[in-house]
PDB file of N, CA and C in Angstrom:
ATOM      1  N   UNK A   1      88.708 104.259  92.995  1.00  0.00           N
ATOM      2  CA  UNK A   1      89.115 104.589  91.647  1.00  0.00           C
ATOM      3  C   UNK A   1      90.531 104.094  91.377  1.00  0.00           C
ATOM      4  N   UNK A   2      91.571 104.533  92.227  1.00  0.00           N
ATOM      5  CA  UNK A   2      92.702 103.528  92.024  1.00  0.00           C
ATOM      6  C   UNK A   2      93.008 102.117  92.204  1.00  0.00           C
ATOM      7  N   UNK A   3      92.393 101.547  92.429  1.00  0.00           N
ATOM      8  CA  UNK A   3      92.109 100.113  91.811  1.00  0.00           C
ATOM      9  C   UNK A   3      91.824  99.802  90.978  1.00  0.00           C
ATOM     10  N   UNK A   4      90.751 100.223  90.472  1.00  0.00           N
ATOM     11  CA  UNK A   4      89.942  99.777  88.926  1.00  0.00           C
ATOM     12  C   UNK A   4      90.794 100.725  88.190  1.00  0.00           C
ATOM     13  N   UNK A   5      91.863 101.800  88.674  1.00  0.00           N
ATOM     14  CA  UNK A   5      92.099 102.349  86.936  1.00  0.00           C
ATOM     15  C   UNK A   5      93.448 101.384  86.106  1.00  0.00           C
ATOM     16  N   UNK A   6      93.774 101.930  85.486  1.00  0.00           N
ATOM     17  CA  UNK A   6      94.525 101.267  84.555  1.00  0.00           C
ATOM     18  C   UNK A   6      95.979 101.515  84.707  1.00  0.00           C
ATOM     19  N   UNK A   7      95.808 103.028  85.270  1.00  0.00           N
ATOM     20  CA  UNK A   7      97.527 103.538  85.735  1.00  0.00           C
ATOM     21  C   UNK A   7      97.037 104.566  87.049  1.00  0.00           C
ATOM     22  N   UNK A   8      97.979 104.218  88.476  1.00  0.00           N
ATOM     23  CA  UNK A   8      97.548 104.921  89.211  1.00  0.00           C
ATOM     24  C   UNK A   8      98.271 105.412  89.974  1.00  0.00           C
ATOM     25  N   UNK A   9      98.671 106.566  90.387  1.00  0.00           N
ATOM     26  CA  UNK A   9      99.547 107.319  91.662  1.00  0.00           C
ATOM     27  C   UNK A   9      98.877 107.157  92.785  1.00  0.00           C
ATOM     28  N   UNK A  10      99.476 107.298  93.487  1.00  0.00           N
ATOM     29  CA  UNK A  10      99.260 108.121  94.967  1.00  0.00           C
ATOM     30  C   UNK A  10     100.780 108.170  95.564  1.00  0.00           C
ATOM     31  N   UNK A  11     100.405 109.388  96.690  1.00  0.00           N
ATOM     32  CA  UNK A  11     101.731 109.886  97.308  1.00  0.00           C
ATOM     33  C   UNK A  11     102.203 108.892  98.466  1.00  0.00           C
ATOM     34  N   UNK A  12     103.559 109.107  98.703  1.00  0.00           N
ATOM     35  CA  UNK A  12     104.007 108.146 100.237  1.00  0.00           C
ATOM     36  C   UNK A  12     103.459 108.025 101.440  1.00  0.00           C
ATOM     37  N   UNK A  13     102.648 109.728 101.701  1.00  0.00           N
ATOM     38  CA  UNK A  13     102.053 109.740 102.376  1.00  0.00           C
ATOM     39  C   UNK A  13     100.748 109.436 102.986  1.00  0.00           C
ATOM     40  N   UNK A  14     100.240 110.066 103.678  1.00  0.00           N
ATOM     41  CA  UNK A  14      98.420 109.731 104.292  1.00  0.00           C
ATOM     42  C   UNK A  14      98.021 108.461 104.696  1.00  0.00           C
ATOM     43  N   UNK A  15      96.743 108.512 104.024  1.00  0.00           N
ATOM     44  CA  UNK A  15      95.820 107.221 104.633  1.00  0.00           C
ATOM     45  C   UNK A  15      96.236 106.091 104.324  1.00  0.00           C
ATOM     46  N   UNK A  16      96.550 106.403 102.462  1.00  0.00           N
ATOM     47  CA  UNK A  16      96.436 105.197 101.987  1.00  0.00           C
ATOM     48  C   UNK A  16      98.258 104.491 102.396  1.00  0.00           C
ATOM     49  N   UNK A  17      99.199 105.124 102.076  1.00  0.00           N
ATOM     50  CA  UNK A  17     100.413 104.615 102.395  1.00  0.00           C
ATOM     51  C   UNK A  17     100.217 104.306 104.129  1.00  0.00           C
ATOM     52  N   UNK A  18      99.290 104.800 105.208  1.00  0.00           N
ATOM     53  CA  UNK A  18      99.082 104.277 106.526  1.00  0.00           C
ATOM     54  C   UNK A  18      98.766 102.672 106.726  1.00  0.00           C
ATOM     55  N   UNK A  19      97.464 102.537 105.231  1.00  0.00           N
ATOM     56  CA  UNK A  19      97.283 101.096 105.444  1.00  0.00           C
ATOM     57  C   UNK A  19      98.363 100.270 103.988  1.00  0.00           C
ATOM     58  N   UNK A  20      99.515 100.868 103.524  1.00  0.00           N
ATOM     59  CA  UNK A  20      99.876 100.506 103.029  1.00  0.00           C
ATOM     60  C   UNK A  20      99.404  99.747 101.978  1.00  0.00           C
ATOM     61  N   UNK A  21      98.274 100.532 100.944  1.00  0.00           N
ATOM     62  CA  UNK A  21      97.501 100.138  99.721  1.00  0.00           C
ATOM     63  C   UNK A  21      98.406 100.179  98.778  1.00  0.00           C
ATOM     64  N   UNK A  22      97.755  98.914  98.016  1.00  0.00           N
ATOM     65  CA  UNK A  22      98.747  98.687  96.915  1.00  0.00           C
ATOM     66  C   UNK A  22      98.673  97.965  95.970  1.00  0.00           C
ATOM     67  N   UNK A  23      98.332  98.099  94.372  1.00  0.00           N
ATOM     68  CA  UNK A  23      98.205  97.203  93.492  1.00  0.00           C
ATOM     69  C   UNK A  23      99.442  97.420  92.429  1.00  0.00           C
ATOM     70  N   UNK A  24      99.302  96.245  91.438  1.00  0.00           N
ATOM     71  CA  UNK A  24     100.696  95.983  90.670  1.00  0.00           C
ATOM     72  C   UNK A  24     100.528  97.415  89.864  1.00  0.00           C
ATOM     73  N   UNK A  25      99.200  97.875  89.200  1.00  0.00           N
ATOM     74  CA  UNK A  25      99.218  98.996  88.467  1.00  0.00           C
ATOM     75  C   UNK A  25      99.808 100.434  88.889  1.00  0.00           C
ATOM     76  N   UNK A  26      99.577 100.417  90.661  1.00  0.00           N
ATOM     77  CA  UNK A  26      99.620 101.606  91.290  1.00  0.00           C
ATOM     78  C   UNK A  26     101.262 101.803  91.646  1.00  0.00           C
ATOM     79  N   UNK A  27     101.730 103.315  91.080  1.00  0.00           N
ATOM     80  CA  UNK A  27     103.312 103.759  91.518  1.00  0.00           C
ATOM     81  C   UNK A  27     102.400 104.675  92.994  1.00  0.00           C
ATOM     82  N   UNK A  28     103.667 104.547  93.654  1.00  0.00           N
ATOM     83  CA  UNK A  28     104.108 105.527  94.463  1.00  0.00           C
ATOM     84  C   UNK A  28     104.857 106.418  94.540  1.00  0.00           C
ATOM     85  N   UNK A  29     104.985 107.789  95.071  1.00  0.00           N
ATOM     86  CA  UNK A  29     106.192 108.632  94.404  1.00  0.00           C
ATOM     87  C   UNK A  29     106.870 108.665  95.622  1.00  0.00           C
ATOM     88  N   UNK A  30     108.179 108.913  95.440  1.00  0.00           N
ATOM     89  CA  UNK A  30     109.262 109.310  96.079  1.00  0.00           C
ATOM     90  C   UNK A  30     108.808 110.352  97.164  1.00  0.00           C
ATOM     91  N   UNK A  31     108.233 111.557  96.569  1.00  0.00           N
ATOM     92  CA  UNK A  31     108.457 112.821  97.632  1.00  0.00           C
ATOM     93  C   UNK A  31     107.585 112.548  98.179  1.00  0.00           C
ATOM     94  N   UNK A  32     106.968 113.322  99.137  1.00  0.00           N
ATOM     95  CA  UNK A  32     105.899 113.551 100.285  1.00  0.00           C
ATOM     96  C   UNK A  32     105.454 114.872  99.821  1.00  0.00           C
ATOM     97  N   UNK A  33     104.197 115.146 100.395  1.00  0.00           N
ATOM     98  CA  UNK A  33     103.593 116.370 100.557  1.00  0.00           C
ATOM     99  C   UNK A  33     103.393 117.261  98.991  1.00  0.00           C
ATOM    100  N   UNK A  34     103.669 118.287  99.421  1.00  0.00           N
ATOM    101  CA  UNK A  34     103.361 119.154  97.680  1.00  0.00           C
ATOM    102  C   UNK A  34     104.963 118.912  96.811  1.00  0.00           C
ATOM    103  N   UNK A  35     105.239 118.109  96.933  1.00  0.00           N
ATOM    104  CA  UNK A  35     106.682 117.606  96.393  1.00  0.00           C
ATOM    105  C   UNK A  35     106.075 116.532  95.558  1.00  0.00           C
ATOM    106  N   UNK A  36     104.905 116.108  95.753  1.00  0.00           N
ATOM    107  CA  UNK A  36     104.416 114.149  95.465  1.00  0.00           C
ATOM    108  C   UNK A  36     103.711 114.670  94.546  1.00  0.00           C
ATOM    109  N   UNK A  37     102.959 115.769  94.688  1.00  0.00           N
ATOM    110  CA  UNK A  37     101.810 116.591  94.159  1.00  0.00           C
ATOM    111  C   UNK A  37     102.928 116.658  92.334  1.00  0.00           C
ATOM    112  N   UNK A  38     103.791 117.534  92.955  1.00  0.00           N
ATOM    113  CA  UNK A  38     104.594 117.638  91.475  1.00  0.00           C
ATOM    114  C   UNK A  38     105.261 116.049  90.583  1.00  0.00           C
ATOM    115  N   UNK A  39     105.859 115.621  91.186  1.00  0.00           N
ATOM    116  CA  UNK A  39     106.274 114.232  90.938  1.00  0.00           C
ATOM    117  C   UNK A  39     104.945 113.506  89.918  1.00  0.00           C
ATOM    118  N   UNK A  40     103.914 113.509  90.344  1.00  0.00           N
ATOM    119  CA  UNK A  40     102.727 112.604  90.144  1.00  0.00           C
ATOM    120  C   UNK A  40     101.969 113.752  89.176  1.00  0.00           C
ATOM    121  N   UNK A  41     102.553 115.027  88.801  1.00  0.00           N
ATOM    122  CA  UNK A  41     102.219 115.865  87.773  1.00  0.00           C
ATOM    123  C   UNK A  41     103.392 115.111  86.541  1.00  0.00           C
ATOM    124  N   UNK A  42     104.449 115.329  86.850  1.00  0.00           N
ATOM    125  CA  UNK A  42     105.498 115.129  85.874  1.00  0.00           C
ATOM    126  C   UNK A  42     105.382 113.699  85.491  1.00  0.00           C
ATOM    127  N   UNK A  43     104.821 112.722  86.357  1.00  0.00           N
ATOM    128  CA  UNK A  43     105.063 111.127  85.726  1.00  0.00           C
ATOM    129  C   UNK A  43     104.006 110.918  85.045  1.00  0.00           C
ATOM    130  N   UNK A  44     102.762 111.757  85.233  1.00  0.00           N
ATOM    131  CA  UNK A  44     101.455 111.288  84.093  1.00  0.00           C
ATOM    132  C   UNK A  44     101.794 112.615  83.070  1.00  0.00           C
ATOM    133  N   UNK A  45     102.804 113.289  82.776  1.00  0.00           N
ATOM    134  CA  UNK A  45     103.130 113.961  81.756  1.00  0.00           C
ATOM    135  C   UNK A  45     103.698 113.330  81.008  1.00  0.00           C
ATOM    136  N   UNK A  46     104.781 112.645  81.266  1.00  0.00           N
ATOM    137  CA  UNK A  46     105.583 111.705  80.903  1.00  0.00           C
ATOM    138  C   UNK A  46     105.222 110.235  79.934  1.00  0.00           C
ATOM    139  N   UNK A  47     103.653 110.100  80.884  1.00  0.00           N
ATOM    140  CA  UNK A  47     103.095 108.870  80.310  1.00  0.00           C
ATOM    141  C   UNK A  47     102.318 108.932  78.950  1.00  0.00           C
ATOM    142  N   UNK A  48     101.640 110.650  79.152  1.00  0.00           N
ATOM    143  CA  UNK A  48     101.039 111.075  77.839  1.00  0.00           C
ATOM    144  C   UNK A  48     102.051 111.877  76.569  1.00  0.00           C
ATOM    145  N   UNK A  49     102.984 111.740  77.019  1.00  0.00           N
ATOM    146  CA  UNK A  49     103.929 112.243  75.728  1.00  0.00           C
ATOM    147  C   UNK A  49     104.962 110.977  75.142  1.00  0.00           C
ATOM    148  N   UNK A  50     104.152 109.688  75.454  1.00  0.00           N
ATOM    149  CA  UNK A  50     104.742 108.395  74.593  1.00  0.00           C
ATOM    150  C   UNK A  50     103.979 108.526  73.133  1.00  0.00           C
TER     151      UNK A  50
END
């Protein structure tokens, strides 16, 4: 699903930052853990209040 979407998070951590996945659409956040969780709440808040 984060490939094909149009705007996509994921956190620093886990699998996917293990194999270091990555497209031009996809951010990564800063924090780790339930820190990334919030971050990746607040930046698609952010995106829907343009």
């Amino acid at each position: 699903m984060l490939a094909e979407a149009d705007v996509a998070f994921r956190p620093s951590h886990g699998e996917l930052a293990d194999v270091d996945f990555r497209r031009d659409h996809l951010r990564v956040t800063d924090a780790r853990g339930i820190l990334a969780g919030e971050e990746i709440s607040r930046r698609i808040h952010a995106l829907v209040q343009r």
